[in-house]
Protein backbone atom coordinates (compact mmCIF):
# COMPACT_ATOMS: atom_id res chain seq x y z
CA UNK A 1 51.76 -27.06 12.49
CA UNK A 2 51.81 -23.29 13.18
CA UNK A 3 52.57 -21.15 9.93
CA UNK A 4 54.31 -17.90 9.93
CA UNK A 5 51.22 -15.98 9.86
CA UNK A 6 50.03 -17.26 13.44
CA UNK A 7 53.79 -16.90 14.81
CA UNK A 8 53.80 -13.23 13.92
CA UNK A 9 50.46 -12.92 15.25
CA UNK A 10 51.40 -14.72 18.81
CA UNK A 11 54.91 -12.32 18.49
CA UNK A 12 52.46 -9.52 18.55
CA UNK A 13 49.78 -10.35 21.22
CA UNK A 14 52.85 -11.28 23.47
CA UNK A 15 53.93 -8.33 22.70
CA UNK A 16 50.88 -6.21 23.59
CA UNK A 17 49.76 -8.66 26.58
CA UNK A 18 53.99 -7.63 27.85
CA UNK A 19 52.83 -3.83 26.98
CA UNK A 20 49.61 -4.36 29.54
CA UNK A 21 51.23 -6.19 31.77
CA UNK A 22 53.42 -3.07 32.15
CA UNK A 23 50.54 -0.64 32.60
CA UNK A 24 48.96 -2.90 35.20
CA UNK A 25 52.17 -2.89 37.36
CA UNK A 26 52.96 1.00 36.80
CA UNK A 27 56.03 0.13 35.42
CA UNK A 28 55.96 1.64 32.02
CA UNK A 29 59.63 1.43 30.00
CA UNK A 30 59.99 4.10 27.37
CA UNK A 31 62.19 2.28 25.75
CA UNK A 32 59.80 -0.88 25.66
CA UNK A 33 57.10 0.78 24.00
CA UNK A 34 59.30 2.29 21.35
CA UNK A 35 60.34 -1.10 20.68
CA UNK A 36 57.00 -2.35 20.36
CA UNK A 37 55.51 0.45 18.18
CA UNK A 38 59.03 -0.11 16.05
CA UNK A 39 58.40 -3.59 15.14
CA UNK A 40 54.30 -2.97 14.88
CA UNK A 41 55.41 -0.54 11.97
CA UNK A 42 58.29 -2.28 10.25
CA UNK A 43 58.21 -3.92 7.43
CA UNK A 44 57.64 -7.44 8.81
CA UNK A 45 55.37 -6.78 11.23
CA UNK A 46 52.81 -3.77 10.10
CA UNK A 47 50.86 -5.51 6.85
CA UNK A 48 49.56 -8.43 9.07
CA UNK A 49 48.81 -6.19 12.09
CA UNK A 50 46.86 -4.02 9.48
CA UNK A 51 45.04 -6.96 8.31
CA UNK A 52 44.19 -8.14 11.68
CA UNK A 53 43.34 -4.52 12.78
CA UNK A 54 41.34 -4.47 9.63
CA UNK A 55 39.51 -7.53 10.17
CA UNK A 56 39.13 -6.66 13.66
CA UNK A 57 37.02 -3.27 12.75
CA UNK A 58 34.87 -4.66 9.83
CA UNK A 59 33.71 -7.40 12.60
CA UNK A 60 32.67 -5.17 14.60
CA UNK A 61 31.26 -3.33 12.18
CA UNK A 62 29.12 -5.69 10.85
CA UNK A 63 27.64 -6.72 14.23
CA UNK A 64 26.57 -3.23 15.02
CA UNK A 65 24.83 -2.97 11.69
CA UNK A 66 23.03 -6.10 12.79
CA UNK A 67 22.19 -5.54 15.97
CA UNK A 68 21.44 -2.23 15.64
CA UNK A 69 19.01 -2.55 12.05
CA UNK A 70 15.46 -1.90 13.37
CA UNK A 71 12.39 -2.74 11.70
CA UNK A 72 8.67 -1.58 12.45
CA UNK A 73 5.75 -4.07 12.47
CA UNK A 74 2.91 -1.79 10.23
CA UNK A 75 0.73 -4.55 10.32
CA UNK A 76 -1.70 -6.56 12.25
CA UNK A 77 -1.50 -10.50 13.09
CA UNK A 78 2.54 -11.06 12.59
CA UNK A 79 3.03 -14.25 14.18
CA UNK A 80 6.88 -14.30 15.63
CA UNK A 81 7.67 -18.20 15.42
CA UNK A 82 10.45 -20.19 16.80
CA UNK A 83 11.80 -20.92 12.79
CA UNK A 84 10.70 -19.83 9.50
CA UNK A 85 7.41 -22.28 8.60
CA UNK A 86 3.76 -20.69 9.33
CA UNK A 87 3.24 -24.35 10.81
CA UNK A 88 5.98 -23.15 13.32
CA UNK A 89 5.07 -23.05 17.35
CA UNK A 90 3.87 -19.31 17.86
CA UNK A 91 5.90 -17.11 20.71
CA UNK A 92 3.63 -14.22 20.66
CA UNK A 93 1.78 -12.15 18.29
CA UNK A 94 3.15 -8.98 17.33
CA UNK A 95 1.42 -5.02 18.32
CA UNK A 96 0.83 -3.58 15.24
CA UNK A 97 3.63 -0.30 15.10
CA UNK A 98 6.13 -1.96 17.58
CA UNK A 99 9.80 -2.02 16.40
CA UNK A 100 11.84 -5.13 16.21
CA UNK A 101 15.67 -5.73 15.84
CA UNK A 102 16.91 -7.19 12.58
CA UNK A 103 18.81 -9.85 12.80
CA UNK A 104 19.10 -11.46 9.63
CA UNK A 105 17.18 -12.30 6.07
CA UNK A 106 16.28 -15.89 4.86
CA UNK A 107 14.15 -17.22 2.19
CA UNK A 108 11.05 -14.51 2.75
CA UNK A 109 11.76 -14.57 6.61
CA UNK A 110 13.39 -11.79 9.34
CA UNK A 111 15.51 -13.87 12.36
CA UNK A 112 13.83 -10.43 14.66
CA UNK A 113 14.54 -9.63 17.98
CA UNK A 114 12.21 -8.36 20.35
CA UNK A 115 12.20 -6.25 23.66
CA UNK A 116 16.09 -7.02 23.13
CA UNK A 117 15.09 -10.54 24.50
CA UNK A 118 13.53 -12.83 22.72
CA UNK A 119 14.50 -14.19 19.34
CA UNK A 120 12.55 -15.94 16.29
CA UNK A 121 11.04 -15.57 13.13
CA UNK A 122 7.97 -13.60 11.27
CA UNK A 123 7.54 -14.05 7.21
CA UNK A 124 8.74 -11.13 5.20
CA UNK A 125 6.12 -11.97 2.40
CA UNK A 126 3.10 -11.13 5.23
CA UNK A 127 4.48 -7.78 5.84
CA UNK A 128 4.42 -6.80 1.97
CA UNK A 129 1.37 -8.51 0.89
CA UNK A 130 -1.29 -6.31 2.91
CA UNK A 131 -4.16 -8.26 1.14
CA UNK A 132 -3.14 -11.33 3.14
CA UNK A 133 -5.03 -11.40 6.50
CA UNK A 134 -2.48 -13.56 8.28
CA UNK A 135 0.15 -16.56 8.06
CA UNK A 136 -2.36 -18.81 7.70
CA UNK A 137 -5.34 -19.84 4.93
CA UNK A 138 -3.28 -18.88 2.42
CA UNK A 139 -3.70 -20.00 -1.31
CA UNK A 140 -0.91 -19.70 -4.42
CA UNK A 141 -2.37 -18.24 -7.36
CA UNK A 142 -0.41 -19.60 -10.34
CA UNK A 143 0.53 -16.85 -12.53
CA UNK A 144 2.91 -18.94 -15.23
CA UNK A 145 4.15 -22.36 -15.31
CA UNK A 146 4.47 -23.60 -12.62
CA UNK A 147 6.62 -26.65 -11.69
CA UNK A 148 5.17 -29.10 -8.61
CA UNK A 149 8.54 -30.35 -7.24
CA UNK A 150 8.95 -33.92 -4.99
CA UNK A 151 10.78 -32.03 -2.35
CA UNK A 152 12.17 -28.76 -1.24
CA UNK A 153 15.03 -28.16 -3.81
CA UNK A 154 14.70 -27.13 -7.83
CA UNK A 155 17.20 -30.08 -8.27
CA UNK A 156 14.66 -32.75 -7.41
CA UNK A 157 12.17 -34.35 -9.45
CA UNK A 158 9.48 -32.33 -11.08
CA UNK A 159 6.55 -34.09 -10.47
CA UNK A 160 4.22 -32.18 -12.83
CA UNK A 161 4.17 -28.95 -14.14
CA UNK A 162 0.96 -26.36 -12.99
CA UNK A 163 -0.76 -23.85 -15.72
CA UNK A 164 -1.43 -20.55 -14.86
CA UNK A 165 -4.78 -19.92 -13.56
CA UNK A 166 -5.40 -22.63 -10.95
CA UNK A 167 -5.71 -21.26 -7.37
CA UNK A 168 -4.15 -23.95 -4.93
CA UNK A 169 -4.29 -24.03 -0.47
CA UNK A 170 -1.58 -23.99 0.86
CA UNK A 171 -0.77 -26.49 3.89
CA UNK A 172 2.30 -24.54 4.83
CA UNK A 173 5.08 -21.89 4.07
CA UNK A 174 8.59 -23.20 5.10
CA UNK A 175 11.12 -21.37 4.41
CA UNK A 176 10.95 -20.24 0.83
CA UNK A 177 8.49 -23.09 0.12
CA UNK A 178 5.12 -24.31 -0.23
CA UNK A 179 3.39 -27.53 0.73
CA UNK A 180 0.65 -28.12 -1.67
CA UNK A 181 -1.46 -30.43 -3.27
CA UNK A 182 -2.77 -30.57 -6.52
CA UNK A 183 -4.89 -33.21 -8.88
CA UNK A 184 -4.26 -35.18 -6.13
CA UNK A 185 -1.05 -35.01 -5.91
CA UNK A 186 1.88 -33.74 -2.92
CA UNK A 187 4.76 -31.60 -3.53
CA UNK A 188 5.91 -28.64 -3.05
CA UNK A 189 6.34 -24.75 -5.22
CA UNK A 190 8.84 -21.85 -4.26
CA UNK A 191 6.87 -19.48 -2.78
CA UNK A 192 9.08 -16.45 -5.16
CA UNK A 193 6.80 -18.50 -8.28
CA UNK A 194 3.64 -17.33 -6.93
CA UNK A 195 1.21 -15.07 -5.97
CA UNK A 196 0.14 -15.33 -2.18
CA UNK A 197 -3.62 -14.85 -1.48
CA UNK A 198 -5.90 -14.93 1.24
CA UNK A 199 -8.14 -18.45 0.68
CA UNK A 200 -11.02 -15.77 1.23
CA UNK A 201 -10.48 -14.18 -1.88
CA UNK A 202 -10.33 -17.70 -3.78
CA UNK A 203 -13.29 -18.37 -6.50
CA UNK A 204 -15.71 -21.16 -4.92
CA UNK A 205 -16.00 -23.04 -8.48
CA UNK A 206 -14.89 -23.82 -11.52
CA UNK A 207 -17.30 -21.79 -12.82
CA UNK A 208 -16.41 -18.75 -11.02
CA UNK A 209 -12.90 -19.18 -12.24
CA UNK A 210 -14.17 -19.26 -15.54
CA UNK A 211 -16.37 -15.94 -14.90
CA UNK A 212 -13.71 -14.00 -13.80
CA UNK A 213 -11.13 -15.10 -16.34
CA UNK A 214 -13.02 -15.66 -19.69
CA UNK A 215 -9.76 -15.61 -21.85
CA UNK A 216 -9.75 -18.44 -24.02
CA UNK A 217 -6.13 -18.66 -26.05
CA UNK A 218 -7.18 -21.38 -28.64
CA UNK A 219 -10.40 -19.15 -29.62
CA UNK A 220 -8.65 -16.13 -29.95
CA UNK A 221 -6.14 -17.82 -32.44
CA UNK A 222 -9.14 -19.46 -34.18
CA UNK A 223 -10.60 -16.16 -34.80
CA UNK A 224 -7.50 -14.30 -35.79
CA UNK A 225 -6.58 -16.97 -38.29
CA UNK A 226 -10.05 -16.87 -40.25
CA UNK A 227 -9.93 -12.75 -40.15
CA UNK A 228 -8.23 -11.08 -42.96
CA UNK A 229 -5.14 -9.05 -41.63
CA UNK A 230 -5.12 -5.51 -42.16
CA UNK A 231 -1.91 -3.55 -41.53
CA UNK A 232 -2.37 0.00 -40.40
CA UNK A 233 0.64 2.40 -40.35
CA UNK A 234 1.29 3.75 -37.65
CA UNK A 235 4.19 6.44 -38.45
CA UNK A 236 4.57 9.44 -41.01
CA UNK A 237 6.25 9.35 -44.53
CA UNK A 238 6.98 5.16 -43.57
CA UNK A 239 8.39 4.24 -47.00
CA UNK A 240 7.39 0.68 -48.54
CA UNK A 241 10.00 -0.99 -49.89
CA UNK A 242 11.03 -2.83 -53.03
CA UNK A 243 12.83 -6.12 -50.92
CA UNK A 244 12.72 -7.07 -46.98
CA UNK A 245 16.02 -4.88 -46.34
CA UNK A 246 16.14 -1.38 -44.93
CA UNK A 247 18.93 -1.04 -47.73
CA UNK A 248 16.11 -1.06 -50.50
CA UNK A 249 14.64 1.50 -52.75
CA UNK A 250 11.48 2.62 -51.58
CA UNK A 251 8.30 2.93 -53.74
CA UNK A 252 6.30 4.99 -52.20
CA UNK A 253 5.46 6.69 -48.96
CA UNK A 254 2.36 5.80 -46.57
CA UNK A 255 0.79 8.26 -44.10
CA UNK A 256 -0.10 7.61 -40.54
CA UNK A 257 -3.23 5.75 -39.81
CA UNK A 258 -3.18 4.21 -44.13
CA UNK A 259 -4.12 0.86 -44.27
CA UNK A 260 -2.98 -1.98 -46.38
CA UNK A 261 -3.33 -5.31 -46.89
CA UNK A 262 -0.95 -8.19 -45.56
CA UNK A 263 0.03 -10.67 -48.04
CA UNK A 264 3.28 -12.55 -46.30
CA UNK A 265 6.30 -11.61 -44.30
CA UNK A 266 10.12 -12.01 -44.85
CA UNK A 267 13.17 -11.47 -43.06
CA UNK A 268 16.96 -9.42 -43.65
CA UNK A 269 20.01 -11.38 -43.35
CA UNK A 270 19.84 -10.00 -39.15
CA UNK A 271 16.81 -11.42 -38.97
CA UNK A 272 14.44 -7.97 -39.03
CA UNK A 273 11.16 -9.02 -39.81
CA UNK A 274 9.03 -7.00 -42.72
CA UNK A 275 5.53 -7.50 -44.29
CA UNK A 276 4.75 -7.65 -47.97
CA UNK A 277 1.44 -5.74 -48.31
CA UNK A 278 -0.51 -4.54 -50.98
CA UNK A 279 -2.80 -1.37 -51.81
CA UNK A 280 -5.68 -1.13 -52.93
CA UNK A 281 -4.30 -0.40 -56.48
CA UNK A 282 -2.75 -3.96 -56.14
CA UNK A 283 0.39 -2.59 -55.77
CA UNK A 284 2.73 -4.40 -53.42
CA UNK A 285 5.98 -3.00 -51.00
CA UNK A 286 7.69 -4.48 -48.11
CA UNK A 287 7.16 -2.28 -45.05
CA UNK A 288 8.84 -2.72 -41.47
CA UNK A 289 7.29 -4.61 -38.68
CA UNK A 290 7.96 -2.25 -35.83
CA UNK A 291 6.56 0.70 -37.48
CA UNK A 292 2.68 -0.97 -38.32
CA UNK A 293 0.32 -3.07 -36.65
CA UNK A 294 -1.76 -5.74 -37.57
CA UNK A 295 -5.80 -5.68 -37.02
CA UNK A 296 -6.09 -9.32 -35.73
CA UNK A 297 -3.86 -8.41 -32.66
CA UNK A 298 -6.79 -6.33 -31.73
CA UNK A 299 -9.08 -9.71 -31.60
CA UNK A 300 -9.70 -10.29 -28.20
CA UNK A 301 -8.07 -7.41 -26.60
CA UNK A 302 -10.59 -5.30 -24.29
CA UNK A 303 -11.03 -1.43 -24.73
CA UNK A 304 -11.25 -0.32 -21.46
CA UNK A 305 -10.63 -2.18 -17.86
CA UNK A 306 -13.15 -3.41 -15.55
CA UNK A 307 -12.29 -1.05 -12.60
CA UNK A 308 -13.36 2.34 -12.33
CA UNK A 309 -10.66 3.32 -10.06
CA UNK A 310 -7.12 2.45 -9.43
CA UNK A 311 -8.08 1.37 -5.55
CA UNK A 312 -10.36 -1.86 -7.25
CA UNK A 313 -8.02 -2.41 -9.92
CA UNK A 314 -5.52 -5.20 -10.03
CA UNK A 315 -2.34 -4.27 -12.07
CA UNK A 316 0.34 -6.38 -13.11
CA UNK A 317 4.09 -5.14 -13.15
CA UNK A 318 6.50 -6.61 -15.30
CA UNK A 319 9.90 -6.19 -14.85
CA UNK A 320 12.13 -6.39 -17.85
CA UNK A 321 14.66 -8.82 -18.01
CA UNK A 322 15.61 -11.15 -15.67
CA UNK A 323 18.48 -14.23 -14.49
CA UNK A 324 20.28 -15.03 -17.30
CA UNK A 325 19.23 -12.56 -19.45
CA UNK A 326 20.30 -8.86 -17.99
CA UNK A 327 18.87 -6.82 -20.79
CA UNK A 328 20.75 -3.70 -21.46
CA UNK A 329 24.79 -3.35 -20.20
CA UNK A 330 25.90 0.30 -18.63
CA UNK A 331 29.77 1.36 -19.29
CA UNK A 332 29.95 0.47 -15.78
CA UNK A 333 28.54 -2.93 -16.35
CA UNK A 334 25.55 -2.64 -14.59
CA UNK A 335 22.51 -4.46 -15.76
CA UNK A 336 19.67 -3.04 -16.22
CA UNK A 337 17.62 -6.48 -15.02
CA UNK A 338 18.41 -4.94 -11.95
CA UNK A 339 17.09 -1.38 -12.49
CA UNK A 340 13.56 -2.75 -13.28
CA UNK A 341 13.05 -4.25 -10.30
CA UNK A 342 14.42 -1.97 -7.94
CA UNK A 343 11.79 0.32 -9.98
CA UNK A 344 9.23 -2.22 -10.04
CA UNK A 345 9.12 -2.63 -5.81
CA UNK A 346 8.88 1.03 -5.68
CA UNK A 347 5.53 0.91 -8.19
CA UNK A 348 4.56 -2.28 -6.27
CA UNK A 349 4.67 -0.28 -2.57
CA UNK A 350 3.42 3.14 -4.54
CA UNK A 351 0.20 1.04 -5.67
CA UNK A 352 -0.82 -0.82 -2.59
CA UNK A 353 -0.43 1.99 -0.57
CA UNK A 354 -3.73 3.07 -3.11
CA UNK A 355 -5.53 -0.14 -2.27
CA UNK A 356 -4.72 -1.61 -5.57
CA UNK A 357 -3.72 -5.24 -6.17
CA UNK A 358 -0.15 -5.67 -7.91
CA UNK A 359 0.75 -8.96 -9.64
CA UNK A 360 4.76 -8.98 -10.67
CA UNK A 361 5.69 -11.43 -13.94
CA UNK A 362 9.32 -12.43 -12.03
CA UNK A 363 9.08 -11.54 -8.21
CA UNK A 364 12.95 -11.98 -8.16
CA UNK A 365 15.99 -12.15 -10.44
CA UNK A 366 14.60 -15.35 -13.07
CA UNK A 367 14.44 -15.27 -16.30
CA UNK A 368 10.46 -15.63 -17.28
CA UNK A 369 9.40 -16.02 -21.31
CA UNK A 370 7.86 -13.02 -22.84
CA UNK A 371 4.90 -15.56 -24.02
CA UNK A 372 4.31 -16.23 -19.93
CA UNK A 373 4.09 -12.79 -18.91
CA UNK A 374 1.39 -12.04 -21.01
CA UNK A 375 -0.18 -15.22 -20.93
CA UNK A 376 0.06 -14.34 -17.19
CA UNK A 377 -1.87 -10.68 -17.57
CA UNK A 378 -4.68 -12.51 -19.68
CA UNK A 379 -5.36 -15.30 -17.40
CA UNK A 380 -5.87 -12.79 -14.40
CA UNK A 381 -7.83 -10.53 -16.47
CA UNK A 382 -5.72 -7.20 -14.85
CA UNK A 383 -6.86 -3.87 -15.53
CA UNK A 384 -3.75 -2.54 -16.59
CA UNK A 385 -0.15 -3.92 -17.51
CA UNK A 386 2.60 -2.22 -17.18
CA UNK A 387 6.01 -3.00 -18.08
CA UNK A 388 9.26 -1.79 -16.80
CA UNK A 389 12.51 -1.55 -19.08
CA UNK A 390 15.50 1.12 -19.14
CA UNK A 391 17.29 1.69 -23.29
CA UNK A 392 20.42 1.38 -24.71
CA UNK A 393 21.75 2.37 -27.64
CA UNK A 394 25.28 2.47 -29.89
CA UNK A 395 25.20 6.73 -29.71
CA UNK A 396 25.78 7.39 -26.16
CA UNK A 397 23.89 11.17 -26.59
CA UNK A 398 20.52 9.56 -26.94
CA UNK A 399 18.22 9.98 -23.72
CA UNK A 400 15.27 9.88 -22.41
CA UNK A 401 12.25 8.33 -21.39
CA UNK A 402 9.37 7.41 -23.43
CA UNK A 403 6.01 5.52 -23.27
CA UNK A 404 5.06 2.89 -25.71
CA UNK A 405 1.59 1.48 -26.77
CA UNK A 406 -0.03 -0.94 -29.44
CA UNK A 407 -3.34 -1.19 -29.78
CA UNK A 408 -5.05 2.07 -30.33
CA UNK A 409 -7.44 1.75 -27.72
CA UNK A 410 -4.77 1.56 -24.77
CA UNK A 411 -3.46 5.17 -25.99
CA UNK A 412 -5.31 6.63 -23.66
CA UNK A 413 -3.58 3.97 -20.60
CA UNK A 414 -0.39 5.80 -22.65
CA UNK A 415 -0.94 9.60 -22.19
CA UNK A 416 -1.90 9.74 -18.56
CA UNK A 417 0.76 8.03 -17.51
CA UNK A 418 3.37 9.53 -19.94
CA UNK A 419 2.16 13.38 -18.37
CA UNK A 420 2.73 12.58 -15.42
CA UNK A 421 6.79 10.91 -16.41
CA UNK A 422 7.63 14.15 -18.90
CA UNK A 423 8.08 16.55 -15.36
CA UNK A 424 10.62 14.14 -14.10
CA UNK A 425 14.72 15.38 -14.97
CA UNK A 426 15.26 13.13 -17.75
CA UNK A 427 13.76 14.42 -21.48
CA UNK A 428 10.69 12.81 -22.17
CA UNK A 429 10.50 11.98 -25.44
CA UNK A 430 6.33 11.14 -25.34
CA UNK A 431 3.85 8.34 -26.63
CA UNK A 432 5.27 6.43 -29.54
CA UNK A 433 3.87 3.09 -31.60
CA UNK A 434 5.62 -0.32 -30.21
CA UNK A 435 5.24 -3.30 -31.89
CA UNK A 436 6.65 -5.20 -29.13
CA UNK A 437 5.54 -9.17 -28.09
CA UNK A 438 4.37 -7.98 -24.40
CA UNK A 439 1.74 -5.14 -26.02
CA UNK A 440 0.87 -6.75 -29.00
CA UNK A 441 0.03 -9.89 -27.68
CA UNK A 442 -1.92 -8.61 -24.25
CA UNK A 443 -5.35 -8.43 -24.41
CA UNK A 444 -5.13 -6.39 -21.33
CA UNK A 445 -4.46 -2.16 -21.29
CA UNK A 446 -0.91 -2.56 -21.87
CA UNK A 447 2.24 0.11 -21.89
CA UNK A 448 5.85 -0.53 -21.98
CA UNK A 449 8.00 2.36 -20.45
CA UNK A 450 11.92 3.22 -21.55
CA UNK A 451 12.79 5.05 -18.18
CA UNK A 452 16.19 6.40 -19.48
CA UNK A 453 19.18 5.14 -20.90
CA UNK A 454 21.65 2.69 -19.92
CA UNK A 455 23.98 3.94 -22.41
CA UNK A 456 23.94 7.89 -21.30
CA UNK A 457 26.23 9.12 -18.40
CA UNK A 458 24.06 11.89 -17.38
CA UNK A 459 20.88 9.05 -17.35
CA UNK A 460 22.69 6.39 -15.55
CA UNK A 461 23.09 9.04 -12.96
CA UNK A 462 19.21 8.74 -11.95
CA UNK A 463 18.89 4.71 -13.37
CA UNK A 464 20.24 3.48 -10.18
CA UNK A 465 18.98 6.20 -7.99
CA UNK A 466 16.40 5.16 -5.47
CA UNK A 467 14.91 8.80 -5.47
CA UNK A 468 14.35 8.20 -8.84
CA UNK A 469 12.98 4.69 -8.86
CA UNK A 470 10.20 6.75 -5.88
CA UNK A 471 9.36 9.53 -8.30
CA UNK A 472 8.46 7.18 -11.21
CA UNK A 473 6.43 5.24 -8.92
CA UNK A 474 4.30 7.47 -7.79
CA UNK A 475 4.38 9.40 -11.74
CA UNK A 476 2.83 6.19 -12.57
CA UNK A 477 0.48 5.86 -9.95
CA UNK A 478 -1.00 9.41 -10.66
CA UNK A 479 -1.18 8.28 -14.22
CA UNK A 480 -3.33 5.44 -13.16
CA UNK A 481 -5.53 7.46 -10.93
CA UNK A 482 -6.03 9.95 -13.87
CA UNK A 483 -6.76 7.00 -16.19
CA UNK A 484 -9.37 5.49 -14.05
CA UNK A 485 -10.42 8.60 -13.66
CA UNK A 486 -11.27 9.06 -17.13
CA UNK A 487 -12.57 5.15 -17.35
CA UNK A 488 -15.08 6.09 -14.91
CA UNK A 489 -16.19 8.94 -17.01
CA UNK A 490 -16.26 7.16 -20.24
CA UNK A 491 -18.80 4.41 -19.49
């Protein structure tokens, strides 16, 4: 049955086909085209014809932006394949700075068009991972837990789940997934889960494995448990407390760098954590968590990286956040999930354009445990970790960025790459303490940087700016250089 939308539309293509008709024969009737242009614009008539002229123009809108979207091939061996799987029948191989036409995004794959002819598909992944030699002999370095699923879909069963630091070959790469095998066993991994590697680069032996990642979790606790804890303060005038509440009536005072002895720790009714230490006059206070740290973090963490220069180093970017959690809300409801990896591609491209090898904790919008990123930066033994977050806060004038540390001996990982943020339009604020899980817990160089404020109008002006996200990249990257730099020097 026709509706009244389609009759009005069939009233106004007679219309215009009678309008043509007229043109064609010469035999053009003032009065007929009034009439037309009268109805087009009356009140009946004119919203539909706007929505079909509307329609009409975004249409063709969006198939010049696809046809016309060019991409350039800055790489050698891109394979162009007749669908998205590297076990795909090859058309041709692509010339290393020819430009192809974009014709759509799937799953880690470009639908390209080349010579304005002929038509497949070349993996996205290949053209930002410029340590992989090709589409093929590939191998997925587990960074976290890792599920092995039955089949192609994150509804089906999970077969087993993969720890992080097993290197496994993969058979294939079909759209957004990988064929492997492990203990034995078939299945398959999303390909956004891991890190893609050349099976060149892949340790021969168990041994190996264990040579270039001697961390050793169970050990570390062992040895933290039978050490006595020391806290160190790590602020001025930081007043110990009579009771776990920032209510209470202080004692005394300590000075920066005092340290005392931990005896317990208690919580406030919101769940802010304190520590009950004790001087060396016996005296005990309650003293907040976030403004001390504790000497058996520091067992197991390594003073300086293995690379003497950011081009042999391998650094790990974490972004902030991620799927269900969105971190910090703007007054325009933007989350700020978002802003760390925009930021975080930027310091990815910034740092391989230096030679160096990035890992990323969450290489898309998922939500990944604080305890797996680290555990993540420990298993690959990275030279530095940095991590990637934007603040909020209930006063809307604070702003700024600022550069946070733990352990004393990543300080210097802290100033070189904090000089080079301060120049950038936003107040920099410097090198503070931060007792948080991702520092305290790596025994990798570690920083966490607050890039500006989610909560300040003049800061949310650069958050989402991708200028902004390219000048902190490469701030950080000259930060790096400096720091190796220094490494270099200090061994």
């Amino acid at each position: 049955m026709i509706n009244r939308f389609e009759l009005i539309v069939i009233s106004l293509y007679n219309k215009f086909m009678f309008f043509i008709k007229m043109l064609n024969e010469g035999g053009i009737y003032i009065q007929s085209v009034r009439r037309i242009f009268e109805l087009l614009f009356s009140r009946k008539f004119f919203p539909p014809f706007m929505t079909f002229v509307i329609l009409s123009v975004s249409a063709l809108c969006i198939t010049f932006l696809l046809t016309d979207s060019t991409l350039s091939i800055e790489r050698e061996n891109v394979i162009l394949r007749t669908r998205p799987a590297t076990n795909a029948q090859a058309i041709i191989q692509l010339d290393q700075g020819i430009e192809v036409n974009l014709k759509q995004e799937q799953n880690g794959w470009y639908k390209v068009r080349v010579n304005g002819k002929t038509e497949g598909w070349i993996p996205k992944w290949l053209l930002e991972n410029t340590t992989l030699e090709n589409d093929q002999d590939l191998a997925a370095q587990i960074l976290i837990n890792t599920p092995l699923y039955s089949s192609t879909d994150e509804s089906s069963k999970v077969i087993q789940n993969i720890e992080p630091g097993s290197y496994l070959h993969v058979q294939a790469e079909d759209n957004g997934w990988l064929s492997v095998t492990f203990d034995g066993v078939y299945g398959y991994i999303p390909t956004r889960l891991v890190n893609l590697v050349s099976e060149s680069v892949v340790p021969d032996s168990e041994e190996e494995i264990e040579e270039e990642a001697p961390y050793d979790k169970n050990e570390i606790e062992r040895q933290r448990a039978e050490a006595e804890a020391v806290v160190s303060i790590r602020s001025n005038e930081e007043p110990l407390l009579d009771s776990p509440s920032f209510y209470a009536e202080p004692i005394a005072y300590a000075i920066y760098g005092e340290q005392l002895t931990l005896i317990d720790s208690a919580e406030d009714d919101l769940g802010n954590e304190f520590y009950l230490v004790e001087d060396s006059t016996g005296i005990r206070a309650y003293v907040d968590s976030t403004r001390v740290s504790i000497s058996t973090y520091s067992i197991g963490h390594i003073g300086l990286p293995s690379a003497n220069s950011l081009s042999e180093a391998t650094i790990m970017i974490d972004p902030g956040h991620g799927g269900e959690d969105s971190g910090a809300i703007s007054i325009n409801d933007s989350f700020e999930k978002d802003a760390t990896f925009d930021t975080a591609m930027a310091l990815k491209a910034a740092l391989e354009a230096q030679g160096a090898t990035v890992m990323l904790t969450r290489p898309d919008d998922q939500f990944i445990e604080l305890e797996d990123r680290v555990t993540a930066s420990n298993l690959n033994q990275v030279d530095a970790f940095i991590s990637l977050h934007f603040d909020g806060s209930e006063d809307t004038t604070w702003s700024g960025t600022t550069t946070y540390y733990y352990h004393e001996s990543d300080e210097l990982l802290a100033q070189s790459v904090n000089d080079q943020i301060a120049p950038l339009p936003l107040e920099n604020i410097g090198i503070l303490f931060g007792n948080y899980y991702v520092l305290r817990e790596n025994t990798r160089p570690s920083i966490l940087l607050e890039l500006g404020y989610m909560s300040n109008q003049y800061d949310l002006q650069y958050i989402f700016n991708d200028n902004y996200h390219q000048n902190i990249a490469q701030a950080i990257t000259q930060g790096l250089i400096n720091y190796f730099d220094q490494v270099s020097q200090l061994r």
